[in-house]
N, C-alpha and C. Protein backbone atom coordinates (compact mmCIF):
# COMPACT_ATOMS: atom_id res chain seq x y z
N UNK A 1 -17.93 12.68 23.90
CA UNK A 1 -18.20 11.26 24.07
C UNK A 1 -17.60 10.46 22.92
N UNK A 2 -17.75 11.10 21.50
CA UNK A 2 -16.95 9.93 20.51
C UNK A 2 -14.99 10.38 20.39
N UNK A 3 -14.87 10.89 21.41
CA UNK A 3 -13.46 11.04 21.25
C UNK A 3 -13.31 9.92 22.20
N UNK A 4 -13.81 9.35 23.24
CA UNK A 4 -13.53 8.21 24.45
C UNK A 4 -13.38 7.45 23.95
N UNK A 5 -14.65 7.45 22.83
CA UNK A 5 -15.41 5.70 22.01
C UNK A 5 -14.06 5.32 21.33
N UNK A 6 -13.35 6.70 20.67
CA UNK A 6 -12.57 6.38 19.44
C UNK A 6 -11.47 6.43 20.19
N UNK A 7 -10.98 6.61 21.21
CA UNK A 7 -9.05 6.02 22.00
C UNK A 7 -9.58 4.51 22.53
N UNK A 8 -10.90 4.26 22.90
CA UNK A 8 -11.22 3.26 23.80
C UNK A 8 -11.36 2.14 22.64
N UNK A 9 -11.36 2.01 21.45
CA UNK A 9 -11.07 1.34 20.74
C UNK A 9 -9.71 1.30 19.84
N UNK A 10 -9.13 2.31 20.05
CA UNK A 10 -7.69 2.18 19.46
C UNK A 10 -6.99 1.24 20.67
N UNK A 11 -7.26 1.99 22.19
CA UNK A 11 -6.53 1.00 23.02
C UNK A 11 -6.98 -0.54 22.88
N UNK A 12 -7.99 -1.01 22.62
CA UNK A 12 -8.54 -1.92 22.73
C UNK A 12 -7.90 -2.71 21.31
N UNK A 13 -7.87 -2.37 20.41
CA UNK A 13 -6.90 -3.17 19.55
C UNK A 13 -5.58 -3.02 19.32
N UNK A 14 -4.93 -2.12 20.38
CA UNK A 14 -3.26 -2.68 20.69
C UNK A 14 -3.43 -3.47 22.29
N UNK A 15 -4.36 -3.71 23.00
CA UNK A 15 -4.64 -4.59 23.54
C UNK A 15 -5.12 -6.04 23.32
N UNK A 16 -5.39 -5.70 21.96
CA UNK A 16 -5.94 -7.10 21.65
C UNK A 16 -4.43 -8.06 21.03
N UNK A 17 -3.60 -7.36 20.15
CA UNK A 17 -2.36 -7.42 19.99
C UNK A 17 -1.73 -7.93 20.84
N UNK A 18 -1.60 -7.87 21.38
CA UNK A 18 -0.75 -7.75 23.56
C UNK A 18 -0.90 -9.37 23.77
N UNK A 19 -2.49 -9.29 23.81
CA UNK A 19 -3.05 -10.27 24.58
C UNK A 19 -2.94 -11.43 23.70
N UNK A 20 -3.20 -11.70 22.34
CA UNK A 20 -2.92 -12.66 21.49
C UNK A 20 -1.20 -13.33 21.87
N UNK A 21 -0.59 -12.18 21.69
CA UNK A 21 0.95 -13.04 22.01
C UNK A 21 1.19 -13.69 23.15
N UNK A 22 0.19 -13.04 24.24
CA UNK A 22 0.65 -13.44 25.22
C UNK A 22 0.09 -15.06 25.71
N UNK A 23 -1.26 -15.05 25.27
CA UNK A 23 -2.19 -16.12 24.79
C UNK A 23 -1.59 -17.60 23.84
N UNK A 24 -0.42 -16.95 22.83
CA UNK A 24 0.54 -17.78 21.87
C UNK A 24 1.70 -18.44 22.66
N UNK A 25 2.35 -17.38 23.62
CA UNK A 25 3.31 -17.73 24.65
C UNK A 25 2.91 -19.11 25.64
N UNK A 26 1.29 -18.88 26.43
CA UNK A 26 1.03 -19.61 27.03
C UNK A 26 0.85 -21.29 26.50
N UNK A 27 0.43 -20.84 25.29
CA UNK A 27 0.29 -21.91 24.38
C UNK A 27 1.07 -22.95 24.23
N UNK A 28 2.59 -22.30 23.93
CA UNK A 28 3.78 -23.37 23.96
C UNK A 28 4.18 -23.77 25.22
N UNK A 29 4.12 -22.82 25.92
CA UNK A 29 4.09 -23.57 27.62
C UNK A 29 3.79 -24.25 27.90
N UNK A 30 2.19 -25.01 27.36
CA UNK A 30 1.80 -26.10 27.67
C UNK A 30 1.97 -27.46 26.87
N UNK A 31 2.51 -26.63 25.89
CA UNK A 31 3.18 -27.89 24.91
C UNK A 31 4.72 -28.87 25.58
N UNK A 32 5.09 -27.93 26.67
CA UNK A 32 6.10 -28.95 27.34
C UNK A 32 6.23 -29.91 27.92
N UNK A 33 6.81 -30.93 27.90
CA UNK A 33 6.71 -32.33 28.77
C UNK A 33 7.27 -32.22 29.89
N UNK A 34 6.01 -32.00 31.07
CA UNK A 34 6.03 -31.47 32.56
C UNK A 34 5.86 -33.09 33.57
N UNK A 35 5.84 -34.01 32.94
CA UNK A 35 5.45 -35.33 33.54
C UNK A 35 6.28 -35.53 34.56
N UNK A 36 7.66 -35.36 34.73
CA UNK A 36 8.52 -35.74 35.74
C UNK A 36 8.74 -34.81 36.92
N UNK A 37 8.30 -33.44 36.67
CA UNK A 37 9.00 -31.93 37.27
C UNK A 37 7.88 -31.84 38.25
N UNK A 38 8.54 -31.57 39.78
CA UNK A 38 7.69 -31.62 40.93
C UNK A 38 7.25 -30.13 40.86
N UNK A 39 5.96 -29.68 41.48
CA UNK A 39 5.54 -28.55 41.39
C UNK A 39 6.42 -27.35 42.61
N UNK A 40 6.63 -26.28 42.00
CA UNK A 40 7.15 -25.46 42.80
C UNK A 40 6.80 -24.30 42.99
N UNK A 41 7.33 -23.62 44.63
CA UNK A 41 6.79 -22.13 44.75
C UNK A 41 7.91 -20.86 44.58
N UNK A 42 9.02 -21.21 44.61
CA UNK A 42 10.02 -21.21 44.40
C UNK A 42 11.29 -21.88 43.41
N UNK A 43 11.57 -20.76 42.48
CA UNK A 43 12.63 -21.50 41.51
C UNK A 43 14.16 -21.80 42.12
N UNK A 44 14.26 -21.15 43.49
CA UNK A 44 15.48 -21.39 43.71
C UNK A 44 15.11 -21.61 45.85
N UNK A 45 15.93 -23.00 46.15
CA UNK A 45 15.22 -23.30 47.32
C UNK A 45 16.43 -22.75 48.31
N UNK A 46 15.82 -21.97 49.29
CA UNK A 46 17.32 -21.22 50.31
C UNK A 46 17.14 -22.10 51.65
N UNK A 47 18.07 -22.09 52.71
CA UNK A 47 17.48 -22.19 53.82
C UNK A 47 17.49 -21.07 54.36
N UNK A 48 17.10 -20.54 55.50
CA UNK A 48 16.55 -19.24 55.78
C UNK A 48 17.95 -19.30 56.96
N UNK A 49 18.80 -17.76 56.81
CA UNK A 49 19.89 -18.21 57.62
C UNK A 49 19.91 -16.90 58.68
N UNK A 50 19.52 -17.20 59.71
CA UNK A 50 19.19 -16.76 60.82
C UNK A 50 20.52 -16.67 61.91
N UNK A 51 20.71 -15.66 62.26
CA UNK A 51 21.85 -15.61 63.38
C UNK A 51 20.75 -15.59 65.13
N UNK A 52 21.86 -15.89 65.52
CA UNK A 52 21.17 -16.10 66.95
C UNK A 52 20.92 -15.04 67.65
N UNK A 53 19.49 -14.97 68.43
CA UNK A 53 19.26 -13.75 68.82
C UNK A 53 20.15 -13.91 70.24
N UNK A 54 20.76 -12.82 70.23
CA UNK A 54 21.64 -12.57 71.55
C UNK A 54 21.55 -11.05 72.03
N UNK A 55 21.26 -10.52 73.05
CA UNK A 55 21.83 -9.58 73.70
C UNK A 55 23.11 -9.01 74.02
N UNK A 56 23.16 -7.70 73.35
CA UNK A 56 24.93 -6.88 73.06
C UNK A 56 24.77 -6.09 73.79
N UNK A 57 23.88 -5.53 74.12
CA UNK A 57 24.25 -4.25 75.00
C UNK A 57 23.21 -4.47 76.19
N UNK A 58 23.71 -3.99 77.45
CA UNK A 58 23.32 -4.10 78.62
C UNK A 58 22.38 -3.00 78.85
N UNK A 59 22.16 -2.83 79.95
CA UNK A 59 20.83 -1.76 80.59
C UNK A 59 21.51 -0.90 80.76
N UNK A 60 21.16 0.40 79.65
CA UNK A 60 21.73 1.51 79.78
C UNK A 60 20.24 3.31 80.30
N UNK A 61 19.68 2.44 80.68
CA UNK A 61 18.37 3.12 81.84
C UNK A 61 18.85 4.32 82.30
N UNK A 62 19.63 4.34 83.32
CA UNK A 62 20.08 5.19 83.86
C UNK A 62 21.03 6.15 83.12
N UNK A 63 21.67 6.06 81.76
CA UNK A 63 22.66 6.70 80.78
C UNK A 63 21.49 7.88 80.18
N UNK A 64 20.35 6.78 79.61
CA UNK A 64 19.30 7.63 78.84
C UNK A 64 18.79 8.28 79.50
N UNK A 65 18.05 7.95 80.53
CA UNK A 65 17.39 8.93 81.79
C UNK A 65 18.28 10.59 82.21
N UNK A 66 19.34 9.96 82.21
CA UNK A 66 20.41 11.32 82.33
C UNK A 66 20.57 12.61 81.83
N UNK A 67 19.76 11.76 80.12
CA UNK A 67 19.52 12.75 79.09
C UNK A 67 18.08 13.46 78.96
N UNK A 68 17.20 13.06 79.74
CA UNK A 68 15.86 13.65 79.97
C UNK A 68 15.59 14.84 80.37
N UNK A 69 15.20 15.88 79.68
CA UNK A 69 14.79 17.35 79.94
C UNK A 69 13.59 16.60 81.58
N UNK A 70 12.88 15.86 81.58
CA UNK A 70 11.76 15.66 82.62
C UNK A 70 11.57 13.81 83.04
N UNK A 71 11.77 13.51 84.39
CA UNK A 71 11.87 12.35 84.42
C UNK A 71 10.70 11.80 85.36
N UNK A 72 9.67 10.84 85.24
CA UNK A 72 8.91 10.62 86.33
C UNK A 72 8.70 9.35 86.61
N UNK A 73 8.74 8.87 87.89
CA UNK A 73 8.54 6.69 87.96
C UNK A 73 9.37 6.23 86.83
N UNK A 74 10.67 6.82 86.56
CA UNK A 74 11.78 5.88 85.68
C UNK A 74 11.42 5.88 84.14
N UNK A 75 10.54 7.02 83.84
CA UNK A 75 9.77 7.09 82.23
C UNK A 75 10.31 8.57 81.87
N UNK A 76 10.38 8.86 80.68
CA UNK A 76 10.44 10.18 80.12
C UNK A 76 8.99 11.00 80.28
N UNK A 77 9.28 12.20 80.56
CA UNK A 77 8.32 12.76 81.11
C UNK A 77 7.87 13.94 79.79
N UNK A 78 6.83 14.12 79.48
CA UNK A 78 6.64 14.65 77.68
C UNK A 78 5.78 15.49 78.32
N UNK A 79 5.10 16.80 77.62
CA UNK A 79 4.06 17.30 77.98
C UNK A 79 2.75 16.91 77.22
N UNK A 80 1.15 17.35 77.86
CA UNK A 80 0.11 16.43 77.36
C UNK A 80 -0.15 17.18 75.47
N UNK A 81 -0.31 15.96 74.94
CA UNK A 81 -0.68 16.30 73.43
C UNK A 81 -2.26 16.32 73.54
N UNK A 82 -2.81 16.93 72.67
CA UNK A 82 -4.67 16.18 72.83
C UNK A 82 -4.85 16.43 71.33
């Protein structure tokens, strides 16, 4: 039990380290003059570029079916799993 106590406080003061700078960082962040700058969710704005959905290949049903070890009512025919 005092071997936990004693890493759980070593971590805890290179955590505390960590957290101070990071705490100092935030600090000057808010020291910036943000008065004009619109809020954002995104630093860089895209439009989203979408191609058109189109159909390339035709009904090839009867090609695949061809290839079926078992065919039944136009479906592949599998044996039962349970």
């Amino acid at each position: 039990m005092d071997r936990i106590n004693v890493l759980a406080q070593l971590e805890a003061g290179e955590m505390s380290d960590e957290l101070e700078q990071m705490v100092g960082y935030v600090g000057k962040l808010s020291e910036v003059d943000t008065a004009g700058v619109e809020p954002m969710a995104q630093p860089v704005v895209r439009e989203a570029r979408l191609r058109e959905d189109v159909v390339t290949n035709g009904d090839e049903r009867e090609a695949l079916m061809k290839n079926a070890p078992q065919v039944m009512d136009d479906m592949f025919r599998v044996p039962r799993s349970i």
